[in-house]
Protein backbone atom coordinates (compact mmCIF):
# COMPACT_ATOMS: atom_id res chain seq x y z
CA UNK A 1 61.17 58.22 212.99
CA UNK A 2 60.70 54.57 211.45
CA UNK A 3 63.01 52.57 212.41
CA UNK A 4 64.63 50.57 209.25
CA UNK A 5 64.08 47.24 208.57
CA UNK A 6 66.87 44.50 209.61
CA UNK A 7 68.35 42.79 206.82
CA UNK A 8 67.03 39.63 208.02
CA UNK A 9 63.22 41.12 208.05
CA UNK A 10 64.00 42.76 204.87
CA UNK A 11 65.59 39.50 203.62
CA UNK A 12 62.51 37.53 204.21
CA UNK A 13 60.24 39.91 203.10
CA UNK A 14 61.76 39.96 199.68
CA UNK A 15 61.42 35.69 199.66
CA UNK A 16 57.53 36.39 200.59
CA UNK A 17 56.48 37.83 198.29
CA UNK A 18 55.92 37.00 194.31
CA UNK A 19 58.90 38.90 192.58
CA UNK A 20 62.62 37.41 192.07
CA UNK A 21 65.31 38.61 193.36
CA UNK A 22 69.34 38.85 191.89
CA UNK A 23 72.27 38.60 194.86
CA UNK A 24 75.59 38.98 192.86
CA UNK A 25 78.65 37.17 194.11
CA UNK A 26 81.38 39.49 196.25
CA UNK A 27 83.95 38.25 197.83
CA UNK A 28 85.77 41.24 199.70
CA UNK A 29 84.68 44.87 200.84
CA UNK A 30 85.16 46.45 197.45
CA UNK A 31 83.44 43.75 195.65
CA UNK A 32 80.70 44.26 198.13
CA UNK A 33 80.62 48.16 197.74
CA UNK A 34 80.53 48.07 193.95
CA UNK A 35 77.76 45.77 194.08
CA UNK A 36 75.81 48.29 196.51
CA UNK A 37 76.75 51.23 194.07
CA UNK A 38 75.04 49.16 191.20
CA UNK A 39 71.82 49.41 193.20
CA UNK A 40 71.48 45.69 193.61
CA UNK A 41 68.84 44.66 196.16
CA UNK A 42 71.02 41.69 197.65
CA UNK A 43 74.37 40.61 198.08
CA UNK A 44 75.45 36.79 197.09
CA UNK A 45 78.85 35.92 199.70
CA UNK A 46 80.03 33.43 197.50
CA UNK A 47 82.64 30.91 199.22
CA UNK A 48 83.58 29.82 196.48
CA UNK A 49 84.82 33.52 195.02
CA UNK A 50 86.25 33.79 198.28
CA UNK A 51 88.45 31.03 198.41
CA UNK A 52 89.62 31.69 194.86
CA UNK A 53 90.46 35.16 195.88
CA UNK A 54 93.15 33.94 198.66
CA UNK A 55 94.68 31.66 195.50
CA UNK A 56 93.01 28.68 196.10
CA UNK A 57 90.25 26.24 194.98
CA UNK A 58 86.73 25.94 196.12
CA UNK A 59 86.74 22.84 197.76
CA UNK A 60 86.52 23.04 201.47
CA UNK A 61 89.86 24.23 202.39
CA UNK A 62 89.15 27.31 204.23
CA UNK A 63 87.90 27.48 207.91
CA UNK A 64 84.61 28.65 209.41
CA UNK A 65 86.80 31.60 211.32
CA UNK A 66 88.71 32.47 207.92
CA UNK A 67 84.93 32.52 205.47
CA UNK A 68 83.45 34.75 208.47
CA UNK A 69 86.41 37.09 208.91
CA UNK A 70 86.08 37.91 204.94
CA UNK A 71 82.08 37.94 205.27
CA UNK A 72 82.55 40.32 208.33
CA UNK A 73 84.39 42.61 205.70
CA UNK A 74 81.32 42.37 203.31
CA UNK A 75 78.81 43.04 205.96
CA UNK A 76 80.37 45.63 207.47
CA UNK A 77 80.37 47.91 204.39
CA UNK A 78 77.48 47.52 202.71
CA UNK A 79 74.09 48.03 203.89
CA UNK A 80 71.99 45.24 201.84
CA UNK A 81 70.91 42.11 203.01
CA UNK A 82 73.86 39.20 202.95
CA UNK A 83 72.93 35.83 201.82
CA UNK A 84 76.29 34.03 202.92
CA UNK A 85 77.79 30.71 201.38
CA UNK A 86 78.07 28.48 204.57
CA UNK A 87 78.93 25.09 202.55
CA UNK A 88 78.66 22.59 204.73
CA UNK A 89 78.24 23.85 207.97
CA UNK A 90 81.53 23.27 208.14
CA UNK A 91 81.11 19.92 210.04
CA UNK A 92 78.67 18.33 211.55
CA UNK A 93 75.14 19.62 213.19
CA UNK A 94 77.20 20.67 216.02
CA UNK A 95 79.43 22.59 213.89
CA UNK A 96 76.22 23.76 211.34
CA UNK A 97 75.28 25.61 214.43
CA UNK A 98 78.19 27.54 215.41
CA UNK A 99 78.04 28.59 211.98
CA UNK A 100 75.22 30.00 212.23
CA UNK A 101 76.09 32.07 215.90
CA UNK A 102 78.57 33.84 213.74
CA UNK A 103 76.69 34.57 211.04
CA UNK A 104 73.94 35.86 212.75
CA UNK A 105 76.34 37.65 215.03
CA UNK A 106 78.15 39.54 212.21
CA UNK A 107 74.81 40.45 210.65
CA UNK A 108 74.25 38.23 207.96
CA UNK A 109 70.80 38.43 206.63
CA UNK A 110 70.73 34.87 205.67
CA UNK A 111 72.39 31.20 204.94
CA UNK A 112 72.42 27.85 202.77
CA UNK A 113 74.19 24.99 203.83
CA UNK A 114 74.45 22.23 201.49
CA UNK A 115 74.63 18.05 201.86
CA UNK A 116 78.08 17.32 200.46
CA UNK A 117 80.59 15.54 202.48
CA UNK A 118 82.86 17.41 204.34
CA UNK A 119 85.05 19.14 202.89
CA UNK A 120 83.14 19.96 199.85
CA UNK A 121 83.72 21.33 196.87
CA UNK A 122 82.39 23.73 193.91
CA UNK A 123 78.94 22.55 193.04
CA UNK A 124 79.95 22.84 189.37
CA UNK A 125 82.59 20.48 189.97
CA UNK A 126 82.40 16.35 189.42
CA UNK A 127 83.04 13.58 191.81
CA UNK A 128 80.53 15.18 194.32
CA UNK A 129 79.77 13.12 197.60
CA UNK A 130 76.93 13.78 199.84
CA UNK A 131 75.82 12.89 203.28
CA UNK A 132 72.90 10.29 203.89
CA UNK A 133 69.53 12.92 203.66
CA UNK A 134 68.11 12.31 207.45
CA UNK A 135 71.47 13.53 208.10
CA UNK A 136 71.34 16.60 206.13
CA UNK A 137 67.44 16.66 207.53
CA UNK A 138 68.52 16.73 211.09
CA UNK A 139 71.38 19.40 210.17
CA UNK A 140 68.43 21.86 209.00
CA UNK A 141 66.22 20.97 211.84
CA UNK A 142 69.34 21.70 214.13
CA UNK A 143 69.80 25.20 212.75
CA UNK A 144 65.54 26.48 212.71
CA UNK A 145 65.94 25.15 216.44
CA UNK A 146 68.96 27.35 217.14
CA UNK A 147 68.32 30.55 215.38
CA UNK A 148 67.75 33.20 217.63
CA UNK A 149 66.33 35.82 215.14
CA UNK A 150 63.34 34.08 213.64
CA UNK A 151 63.80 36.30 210.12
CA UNK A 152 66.95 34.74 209.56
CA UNK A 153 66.66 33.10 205.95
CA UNK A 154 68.07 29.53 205.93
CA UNK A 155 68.29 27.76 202.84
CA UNK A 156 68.68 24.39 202.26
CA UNK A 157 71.27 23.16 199.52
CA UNK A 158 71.17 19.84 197.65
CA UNK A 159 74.02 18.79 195.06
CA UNK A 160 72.29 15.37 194.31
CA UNK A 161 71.34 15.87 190.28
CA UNK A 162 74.75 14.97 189.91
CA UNK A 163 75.38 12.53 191.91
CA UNK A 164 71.41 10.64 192.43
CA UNK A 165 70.09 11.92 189.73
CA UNK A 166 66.34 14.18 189.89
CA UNK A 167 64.09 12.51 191.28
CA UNK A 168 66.89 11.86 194.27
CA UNK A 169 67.29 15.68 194.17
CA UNK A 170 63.82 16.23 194.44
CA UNK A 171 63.01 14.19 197.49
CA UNK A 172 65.82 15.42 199.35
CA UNK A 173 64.58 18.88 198.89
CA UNK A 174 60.93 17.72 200.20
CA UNK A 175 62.93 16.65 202.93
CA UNK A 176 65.25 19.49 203.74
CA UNK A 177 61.53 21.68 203.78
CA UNK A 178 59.83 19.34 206.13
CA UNK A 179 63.20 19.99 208.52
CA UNK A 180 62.59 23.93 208.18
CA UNK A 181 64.31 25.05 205.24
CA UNK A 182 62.95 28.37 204.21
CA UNK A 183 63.95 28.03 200.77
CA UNK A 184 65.26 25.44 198.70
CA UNK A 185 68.47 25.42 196.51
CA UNK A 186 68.72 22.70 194.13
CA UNK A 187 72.07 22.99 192.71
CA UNK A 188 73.37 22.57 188.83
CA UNK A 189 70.45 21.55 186.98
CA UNK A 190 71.37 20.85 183.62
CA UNK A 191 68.66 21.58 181.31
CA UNK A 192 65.35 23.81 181.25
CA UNK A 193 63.44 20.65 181.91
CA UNK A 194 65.05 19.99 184.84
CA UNK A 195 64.80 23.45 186.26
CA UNK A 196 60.70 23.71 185.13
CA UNK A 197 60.38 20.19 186.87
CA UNK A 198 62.13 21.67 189.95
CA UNK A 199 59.41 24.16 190.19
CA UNK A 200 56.51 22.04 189.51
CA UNK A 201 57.87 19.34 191.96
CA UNK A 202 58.75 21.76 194.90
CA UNK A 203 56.35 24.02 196.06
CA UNK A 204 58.61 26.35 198.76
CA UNK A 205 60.54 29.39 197.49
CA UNK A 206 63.35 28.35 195.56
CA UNK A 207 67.05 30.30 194.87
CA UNK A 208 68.83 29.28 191.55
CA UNK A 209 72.32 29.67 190.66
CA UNK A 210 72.91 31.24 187.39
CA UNK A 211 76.26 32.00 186.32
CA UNK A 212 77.56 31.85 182.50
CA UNK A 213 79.87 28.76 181.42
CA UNK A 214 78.34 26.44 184.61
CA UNK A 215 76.08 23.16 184.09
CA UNK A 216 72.88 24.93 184.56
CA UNK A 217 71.70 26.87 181.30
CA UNK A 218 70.87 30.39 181.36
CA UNK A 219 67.10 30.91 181.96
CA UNK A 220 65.14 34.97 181.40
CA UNK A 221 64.48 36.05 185.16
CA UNK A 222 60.94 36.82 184.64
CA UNK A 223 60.77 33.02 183.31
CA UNK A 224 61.70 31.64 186.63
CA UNK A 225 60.37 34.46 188.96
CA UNK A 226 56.75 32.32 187.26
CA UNK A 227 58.09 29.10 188.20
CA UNK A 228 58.23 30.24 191.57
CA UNK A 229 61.98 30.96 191.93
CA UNK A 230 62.76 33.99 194.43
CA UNK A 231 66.16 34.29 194.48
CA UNK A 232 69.01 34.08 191.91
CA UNK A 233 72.74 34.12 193.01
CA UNK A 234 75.54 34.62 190.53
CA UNK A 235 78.72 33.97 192.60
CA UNK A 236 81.66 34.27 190.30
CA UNK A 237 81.10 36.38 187.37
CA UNK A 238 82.71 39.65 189.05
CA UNK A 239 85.43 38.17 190.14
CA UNK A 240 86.01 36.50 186.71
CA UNK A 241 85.57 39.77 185.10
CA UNK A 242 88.30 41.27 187.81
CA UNK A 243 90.60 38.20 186.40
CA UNK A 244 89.99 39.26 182.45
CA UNK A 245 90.34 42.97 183.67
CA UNK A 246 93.74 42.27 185.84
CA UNK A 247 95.30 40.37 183.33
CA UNK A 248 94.98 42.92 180.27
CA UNK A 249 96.17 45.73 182.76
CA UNK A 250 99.08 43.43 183.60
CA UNK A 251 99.93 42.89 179.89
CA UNK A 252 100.14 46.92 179.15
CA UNK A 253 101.77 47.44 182.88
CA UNK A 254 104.74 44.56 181.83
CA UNK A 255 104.70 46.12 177.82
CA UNK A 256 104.82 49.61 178.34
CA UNK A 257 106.18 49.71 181.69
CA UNK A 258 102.86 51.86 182.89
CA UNK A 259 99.10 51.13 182.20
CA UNK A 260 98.28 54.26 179.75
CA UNK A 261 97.57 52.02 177.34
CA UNK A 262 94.68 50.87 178.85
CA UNK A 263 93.89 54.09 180.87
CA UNK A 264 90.11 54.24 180.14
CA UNK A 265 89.62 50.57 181.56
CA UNK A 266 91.01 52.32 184.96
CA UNK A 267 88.27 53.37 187.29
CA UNK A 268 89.94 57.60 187.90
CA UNK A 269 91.65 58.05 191.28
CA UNK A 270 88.70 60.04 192.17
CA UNK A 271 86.12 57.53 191.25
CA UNK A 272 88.16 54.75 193.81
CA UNK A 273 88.04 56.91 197.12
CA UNK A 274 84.49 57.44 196.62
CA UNK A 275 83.66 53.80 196.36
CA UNK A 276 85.30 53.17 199.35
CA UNK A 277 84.03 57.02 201.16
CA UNK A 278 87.50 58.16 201.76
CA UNK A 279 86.03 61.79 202.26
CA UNK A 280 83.34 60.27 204.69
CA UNK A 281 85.90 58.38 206.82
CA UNK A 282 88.21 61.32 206.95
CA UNK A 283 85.57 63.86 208.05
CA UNK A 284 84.85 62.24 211.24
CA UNK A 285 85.88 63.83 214.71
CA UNK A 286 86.45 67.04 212.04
């Protein structure tokens, strides 16, 4: 019998070769279980969806131990590769690489970790800071040296178009490669230019965050898998369709007193146990 790829191998694989490659944003077990059910290849942990979905904003104010006990969750039900949101490392290089021990040891397929100041905050958000880039250089260098499963993906983050401008951006991504970045993440380019000079300028697999209403315009996949992108996240869309979703539920639940009026928006109580394999669960010891 062959024995089935890791998610880290499989992970890697994927960033190898010459197709792209969409990782939509969950941020809980269901979230992650739908996404598997739409036969999506990857899975985006956004941190940002994650803090949003405890009530609160993206900008650094949950802890390493709180992110992995959600991402746990994720991991745990799904069966495609993870690429987890790991902001800053949550500290220092020190800290970077406890991050990564408990990422790797809840069996997440692979990481970026970005040069903000810590805490950070949403990369679609102004009034960015970032840490010096031999900093941010060491911090990568820190985490190739420490991994102990040489598929693991790390990707290297840089918010600097917003607050250095391109060419700044650019050269810090050179950097973060030279360190031992696997791929490069150049966060919230603003126009097509900037995301076809991205390409031409930096020569390692890239990801690219696409999600609609952010800085960075909406580009056709097959237009970027030829730049030379290989991965696309889009972290928040789900969870900003659950909001739309909840909240005209909500308005026929506090109308009407029940949600009939909006009965064939409801996923059938049939439908919800097998997302989440109620049958499978119960038939074991049986």
């Amino acid at each position: 019998m062959t024995k089935p790829q890791r998610p880290t191998t499989r992970l890697r694989r994927l960033i190898e070769g010459d197709g792209i490659h969409v990782a939509p944003g969950a941020y809980d077990g269901l979230s992650a279980r739908l996404v598997e059910e739409s036969g999506s290849e990857l899975l985006y942990a956004s941190g940002g969806a994650i803090a949003r979905s405890c009530g609160i904003p993206d900008i650094g104010l949950l802890s390493l131990t709180e992110v992995a006990a959600r991402i746990e969750q994720m991991v745990d039900v799904t069966s495609l590769p993870v690429i987890a949101d790991a902001d800053t490392g949550f500290g220092n290089a020190v800290n970077a690489v406890r991050t990564l021990a408990l990422y790797e040891r809840i069996g997440v397929a692979g990481l970026h970790i970005e040069d903000q100041t810590f805490p950070k905050r949403c990369g679609h958000l102004d009034d960015k800071s970032l840490v010096p880039t031999d900093e941010m250089a060491r911090k990568v260098r820190a985490l190739a040296e420490a991994r102990t499963d040489p598929d693991f993906v790390l990707i290297a983050r840089t918010d600097a178009i917003a607050t250095e401008g391109l060419d700044a951006a650019i050269e810090r991504a050179r950097a973060y490669a030279e360190a031992g970045a696997d791929v490069i993440f150049v966060e919230a380019p603003e126009t097509v230019e900037q995301i076809e000079e991205i390409a031409a300028r930096v020569p390692q697999p890239k990801l690219i965050n696409m999600f609609h209403g952010g800085k960075t315009p909406l580009v056709p996949r097959d237009h970027l898998r030829e730049l030379g992108y290989r991965l696309i996240i889009v972290p928040s869309d789900l969870q900003r369709a659950m909001i739309t979703a909840v909240r005209r539920t909500l308005e026929a639940i506090n109308r009407d007193g029940d949600s009939g009026a909006v009965r064939e928006d409801l996923a059938s109580f049939a439908d919800r146990e097998r997302i989440v394999r109620t049958a499978e669960y119960l038939a074991i010891g049986t």
